[in-house]
N, C-alpha and C. Protein backbone atom coordinates (compact mmCIF):
# COMPACT_ATOMS: atom_id res chain seq x y z
N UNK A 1 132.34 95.64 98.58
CA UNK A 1 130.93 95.95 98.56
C UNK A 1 130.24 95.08 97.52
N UNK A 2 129.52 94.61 97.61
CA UNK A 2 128.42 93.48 97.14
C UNK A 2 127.49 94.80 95.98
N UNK A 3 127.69 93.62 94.57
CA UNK A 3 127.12 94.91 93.68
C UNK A 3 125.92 94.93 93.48
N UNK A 4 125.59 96.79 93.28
CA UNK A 4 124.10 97.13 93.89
C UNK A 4 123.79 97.42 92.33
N UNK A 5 122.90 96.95 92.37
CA UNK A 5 121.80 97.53 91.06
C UNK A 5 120.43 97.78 91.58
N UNK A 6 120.15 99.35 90.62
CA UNK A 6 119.14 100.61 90.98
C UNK A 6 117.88 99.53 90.77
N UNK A 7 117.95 98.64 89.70
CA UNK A 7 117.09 98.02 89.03
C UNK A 7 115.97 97.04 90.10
N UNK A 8 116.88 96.43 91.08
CA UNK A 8 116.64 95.48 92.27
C UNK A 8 115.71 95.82 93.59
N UNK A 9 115.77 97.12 93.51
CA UNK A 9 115.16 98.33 94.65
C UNK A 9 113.38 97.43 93.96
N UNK A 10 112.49 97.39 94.76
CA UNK A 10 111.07 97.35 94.60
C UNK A 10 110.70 98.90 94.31
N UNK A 11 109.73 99.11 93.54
CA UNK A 11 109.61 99.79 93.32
C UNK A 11 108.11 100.63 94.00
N UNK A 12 107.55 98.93 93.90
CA UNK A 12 105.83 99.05 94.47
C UNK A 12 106.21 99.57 96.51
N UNK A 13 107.37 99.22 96.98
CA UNK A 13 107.55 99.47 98.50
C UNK A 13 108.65 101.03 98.35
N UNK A 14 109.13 101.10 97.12
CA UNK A 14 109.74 102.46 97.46
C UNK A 14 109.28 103.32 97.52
N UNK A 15 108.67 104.12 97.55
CA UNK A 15 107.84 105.28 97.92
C UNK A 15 108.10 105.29 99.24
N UNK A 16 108.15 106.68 99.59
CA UNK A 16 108.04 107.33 101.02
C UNK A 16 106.81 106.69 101.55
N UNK A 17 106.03 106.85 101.48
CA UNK A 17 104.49 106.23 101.92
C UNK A 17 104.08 104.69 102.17
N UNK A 18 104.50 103.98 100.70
CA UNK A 18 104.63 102.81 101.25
C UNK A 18 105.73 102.24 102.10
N UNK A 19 106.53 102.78 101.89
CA UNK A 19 107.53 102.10 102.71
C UNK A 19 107.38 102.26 103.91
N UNK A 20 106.67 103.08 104.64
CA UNK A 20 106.22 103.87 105.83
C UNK A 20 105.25 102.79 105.71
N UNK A 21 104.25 102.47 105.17
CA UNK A 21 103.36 101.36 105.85
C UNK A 21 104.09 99.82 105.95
N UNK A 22 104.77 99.62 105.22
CA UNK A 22 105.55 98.05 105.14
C UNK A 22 106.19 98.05 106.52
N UNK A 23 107.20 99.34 106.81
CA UNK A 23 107.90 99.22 107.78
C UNK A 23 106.79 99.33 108.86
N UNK A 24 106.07 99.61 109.38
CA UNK A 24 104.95 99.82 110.05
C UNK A 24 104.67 98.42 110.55
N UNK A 25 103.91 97.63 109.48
CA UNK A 25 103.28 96.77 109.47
C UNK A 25 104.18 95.08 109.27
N UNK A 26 105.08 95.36 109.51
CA UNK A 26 106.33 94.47 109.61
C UNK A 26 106.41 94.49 111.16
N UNK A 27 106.16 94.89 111.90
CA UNK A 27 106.01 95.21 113.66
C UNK A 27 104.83 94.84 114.01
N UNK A 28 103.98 95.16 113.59
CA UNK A 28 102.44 95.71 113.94
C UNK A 28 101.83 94.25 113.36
N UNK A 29 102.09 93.67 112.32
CA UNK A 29 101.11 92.90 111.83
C UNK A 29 99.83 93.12 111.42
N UNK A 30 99.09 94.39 111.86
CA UNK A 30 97.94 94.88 111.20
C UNK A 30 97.65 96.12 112.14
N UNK A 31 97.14 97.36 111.15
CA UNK A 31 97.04 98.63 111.75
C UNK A 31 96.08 99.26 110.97
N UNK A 32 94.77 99.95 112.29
CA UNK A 32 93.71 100.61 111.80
C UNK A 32 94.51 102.00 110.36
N UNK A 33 93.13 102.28 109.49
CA UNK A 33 93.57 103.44 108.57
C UNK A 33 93.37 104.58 109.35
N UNK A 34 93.24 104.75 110.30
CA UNK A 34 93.33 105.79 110.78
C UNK A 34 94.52 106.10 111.36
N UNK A 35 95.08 104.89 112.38
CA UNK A 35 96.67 104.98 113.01
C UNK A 35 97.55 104.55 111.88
N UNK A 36 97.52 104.30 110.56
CA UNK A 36 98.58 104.87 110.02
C UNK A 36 98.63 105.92 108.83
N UNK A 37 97.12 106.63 109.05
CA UNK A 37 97.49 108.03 108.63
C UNK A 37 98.00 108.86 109.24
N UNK A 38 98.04 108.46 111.00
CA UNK A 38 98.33 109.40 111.67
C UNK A 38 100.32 109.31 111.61
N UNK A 39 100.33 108.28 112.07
CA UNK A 39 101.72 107.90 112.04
C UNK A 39 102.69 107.93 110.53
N UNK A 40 101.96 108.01 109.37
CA UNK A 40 102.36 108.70 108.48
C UNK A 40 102.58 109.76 107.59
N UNK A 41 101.60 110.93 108.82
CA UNK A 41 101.17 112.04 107.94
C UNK A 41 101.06 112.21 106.72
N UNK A 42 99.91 111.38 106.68
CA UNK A 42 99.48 111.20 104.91
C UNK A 42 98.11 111.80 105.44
N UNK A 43 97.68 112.30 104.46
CA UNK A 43 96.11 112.33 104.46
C UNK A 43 95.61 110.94 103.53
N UNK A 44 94.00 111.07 104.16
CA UNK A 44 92.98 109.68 103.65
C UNK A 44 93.23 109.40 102.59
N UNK A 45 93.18 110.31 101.63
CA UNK A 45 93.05 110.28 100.54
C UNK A 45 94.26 109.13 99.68
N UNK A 46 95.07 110.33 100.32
CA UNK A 46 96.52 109.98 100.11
C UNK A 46 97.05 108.38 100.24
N UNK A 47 96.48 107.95 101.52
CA UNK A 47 97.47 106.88 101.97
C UNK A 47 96.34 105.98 101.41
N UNK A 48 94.79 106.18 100.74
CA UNK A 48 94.06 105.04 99.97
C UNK A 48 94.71 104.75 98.64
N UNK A 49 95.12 105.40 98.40
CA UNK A 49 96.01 105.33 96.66
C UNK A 49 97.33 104.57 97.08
N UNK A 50 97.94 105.08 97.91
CA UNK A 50 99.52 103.98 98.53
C UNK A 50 98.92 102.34 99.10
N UNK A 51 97.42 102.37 99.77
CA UNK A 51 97.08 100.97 100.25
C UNK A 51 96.79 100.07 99.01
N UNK A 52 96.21 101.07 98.25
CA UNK A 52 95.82 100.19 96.76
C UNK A 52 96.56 99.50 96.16
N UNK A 53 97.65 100.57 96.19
CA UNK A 53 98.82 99.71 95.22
C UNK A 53 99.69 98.98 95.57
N UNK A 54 99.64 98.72 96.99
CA UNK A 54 100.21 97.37 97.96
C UNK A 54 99.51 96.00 97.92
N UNK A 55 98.16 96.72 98.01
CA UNK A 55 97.34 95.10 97.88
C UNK A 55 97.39 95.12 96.10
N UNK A 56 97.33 95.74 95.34
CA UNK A 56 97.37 95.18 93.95
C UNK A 56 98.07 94.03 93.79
N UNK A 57 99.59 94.74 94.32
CA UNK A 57 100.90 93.68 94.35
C UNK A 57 100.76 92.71 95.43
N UNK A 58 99.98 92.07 96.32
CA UNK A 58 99.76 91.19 96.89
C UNK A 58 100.22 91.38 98.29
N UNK A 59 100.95 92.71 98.66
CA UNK A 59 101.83 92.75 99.77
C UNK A 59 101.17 93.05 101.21
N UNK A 60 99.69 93.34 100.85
CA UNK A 60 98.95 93.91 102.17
C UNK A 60 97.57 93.31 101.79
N UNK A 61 96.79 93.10 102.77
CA UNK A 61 95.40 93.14 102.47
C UNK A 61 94.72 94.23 103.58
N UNK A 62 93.48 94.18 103.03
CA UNK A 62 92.70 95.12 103.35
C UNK A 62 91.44 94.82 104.65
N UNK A 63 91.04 94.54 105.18
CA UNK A 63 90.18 94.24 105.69
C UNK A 63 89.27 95.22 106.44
N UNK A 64 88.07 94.89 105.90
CA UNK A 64 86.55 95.57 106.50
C UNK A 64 85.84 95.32 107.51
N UNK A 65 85.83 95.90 108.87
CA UNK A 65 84.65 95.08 109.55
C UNK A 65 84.21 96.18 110.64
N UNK A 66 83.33 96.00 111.44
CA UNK A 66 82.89 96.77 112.42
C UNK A 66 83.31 96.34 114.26
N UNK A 67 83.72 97.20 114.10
CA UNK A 67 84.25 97.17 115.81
C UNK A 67 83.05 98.23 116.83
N UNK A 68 82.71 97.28 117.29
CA UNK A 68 80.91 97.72 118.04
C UNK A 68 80.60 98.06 116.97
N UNK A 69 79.78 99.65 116.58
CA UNK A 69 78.93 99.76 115.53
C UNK A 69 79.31 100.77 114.44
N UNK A 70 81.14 100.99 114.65
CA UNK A 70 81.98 101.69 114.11
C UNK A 70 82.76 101.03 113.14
N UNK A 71 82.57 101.39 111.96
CA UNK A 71 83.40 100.81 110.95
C UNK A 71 84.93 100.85 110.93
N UNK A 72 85.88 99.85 110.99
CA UNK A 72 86.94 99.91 111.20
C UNK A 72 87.30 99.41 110.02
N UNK A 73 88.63 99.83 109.41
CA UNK A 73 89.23 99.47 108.30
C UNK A 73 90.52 99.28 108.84
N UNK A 74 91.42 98.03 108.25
CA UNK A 74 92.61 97.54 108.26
C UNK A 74 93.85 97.05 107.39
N UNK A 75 94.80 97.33 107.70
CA UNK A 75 95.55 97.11 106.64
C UNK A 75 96.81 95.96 106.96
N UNK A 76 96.49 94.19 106.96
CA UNK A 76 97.37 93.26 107.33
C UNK A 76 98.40 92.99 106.27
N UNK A 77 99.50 93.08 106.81
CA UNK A 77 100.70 92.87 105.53
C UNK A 77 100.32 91.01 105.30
N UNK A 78 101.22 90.29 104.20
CA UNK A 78 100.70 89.21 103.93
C UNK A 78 101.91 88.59 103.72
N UNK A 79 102.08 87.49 103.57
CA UNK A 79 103.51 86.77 103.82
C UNK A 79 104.23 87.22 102.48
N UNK A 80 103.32 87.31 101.79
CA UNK A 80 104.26 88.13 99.90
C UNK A 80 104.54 89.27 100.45
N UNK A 81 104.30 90.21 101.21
CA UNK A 81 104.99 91.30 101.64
C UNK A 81 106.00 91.43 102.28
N UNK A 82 105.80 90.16 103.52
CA UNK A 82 107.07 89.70 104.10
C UNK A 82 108.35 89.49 103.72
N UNK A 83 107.98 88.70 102.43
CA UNK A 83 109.25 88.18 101.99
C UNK A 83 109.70 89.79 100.93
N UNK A 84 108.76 90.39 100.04
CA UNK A 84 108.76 91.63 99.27
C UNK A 84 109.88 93.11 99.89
N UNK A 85 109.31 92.40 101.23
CA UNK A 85 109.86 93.51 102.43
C UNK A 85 111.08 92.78 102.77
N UNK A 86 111.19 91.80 102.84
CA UNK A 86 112.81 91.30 103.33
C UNK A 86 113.85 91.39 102.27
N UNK A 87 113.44 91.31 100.76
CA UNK A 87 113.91 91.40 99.63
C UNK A 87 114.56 92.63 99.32
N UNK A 88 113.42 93.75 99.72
CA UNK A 88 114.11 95.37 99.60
C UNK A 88 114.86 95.90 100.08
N UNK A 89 114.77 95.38 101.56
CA UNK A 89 115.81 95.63 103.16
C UNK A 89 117.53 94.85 102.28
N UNK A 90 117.32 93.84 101.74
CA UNK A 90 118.70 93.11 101.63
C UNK A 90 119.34 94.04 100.17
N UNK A 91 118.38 94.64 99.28
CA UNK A 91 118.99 95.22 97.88
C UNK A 91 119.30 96.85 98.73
N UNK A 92 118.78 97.38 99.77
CA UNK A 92 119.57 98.53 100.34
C UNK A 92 120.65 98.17 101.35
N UNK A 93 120.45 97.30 101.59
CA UNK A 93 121.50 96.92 102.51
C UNK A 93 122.75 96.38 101.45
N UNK A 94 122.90 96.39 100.61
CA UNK A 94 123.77 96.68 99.35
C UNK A 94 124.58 98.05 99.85
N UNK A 95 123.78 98.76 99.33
CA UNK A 95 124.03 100.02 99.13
C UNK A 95 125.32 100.64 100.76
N UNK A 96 125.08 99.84 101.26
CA UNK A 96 126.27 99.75 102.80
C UNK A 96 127.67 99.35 102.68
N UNK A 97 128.47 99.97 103.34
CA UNK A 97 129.79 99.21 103.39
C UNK A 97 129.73 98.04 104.07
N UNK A 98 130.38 97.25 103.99
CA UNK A 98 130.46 95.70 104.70
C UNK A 98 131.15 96.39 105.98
N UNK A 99 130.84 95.45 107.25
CA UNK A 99 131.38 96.12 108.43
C UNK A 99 132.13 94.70 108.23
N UNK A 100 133.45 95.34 108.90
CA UNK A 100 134.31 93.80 109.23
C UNK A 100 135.24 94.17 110.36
């Protein structure tokens, strides 16, 4: 087994919540705040404090605009998330037995 240190885990994508949007948005490439409150059972509130602190760290952006005359809000992961997100996947994938 390939040695795991606790230290290596991201910390800004571990959370239940964010990690629920990374993994999300690793598929999706960008998803209204509404479909991934729903798909995360977070409330608004909730999942604005988890979006914040993704785009702080550079891993998501945010985007504002109106779809017809309805304000739509979005949340596009960004290639620093990509790689942020491929980084975390490989320090749990530690945490695995080697298949051989």
């Amino acid at each position: 087994m390939a040695e795991f240190r606790i230290d290596d885990l991201d910390d800004v994508i571990h959370g239940r919540i964010r990690l629920g949007v990374m993994a999300y948005l690793i598929g999706a490439e960008r998803a209204a705040f509404k479909d991934l409150a729903g798909q995360l059972q977070a409330s608004d509130g909730n999942l604005s404090v988890h979006l914040r602190k993704l785009e702080d760290a550079g891993y998501i952006s945010i985007e504002k605009r109106f779809a017809g005359r309805k304000p739509l809000t979005e949340a596009v992961i960004t290639e620093a998330g990509r790689h942020a997100f491929a980084r975390y996947l490989d320090s749990i994938s530690k945490l695995l037995p080697s298949q051989k």
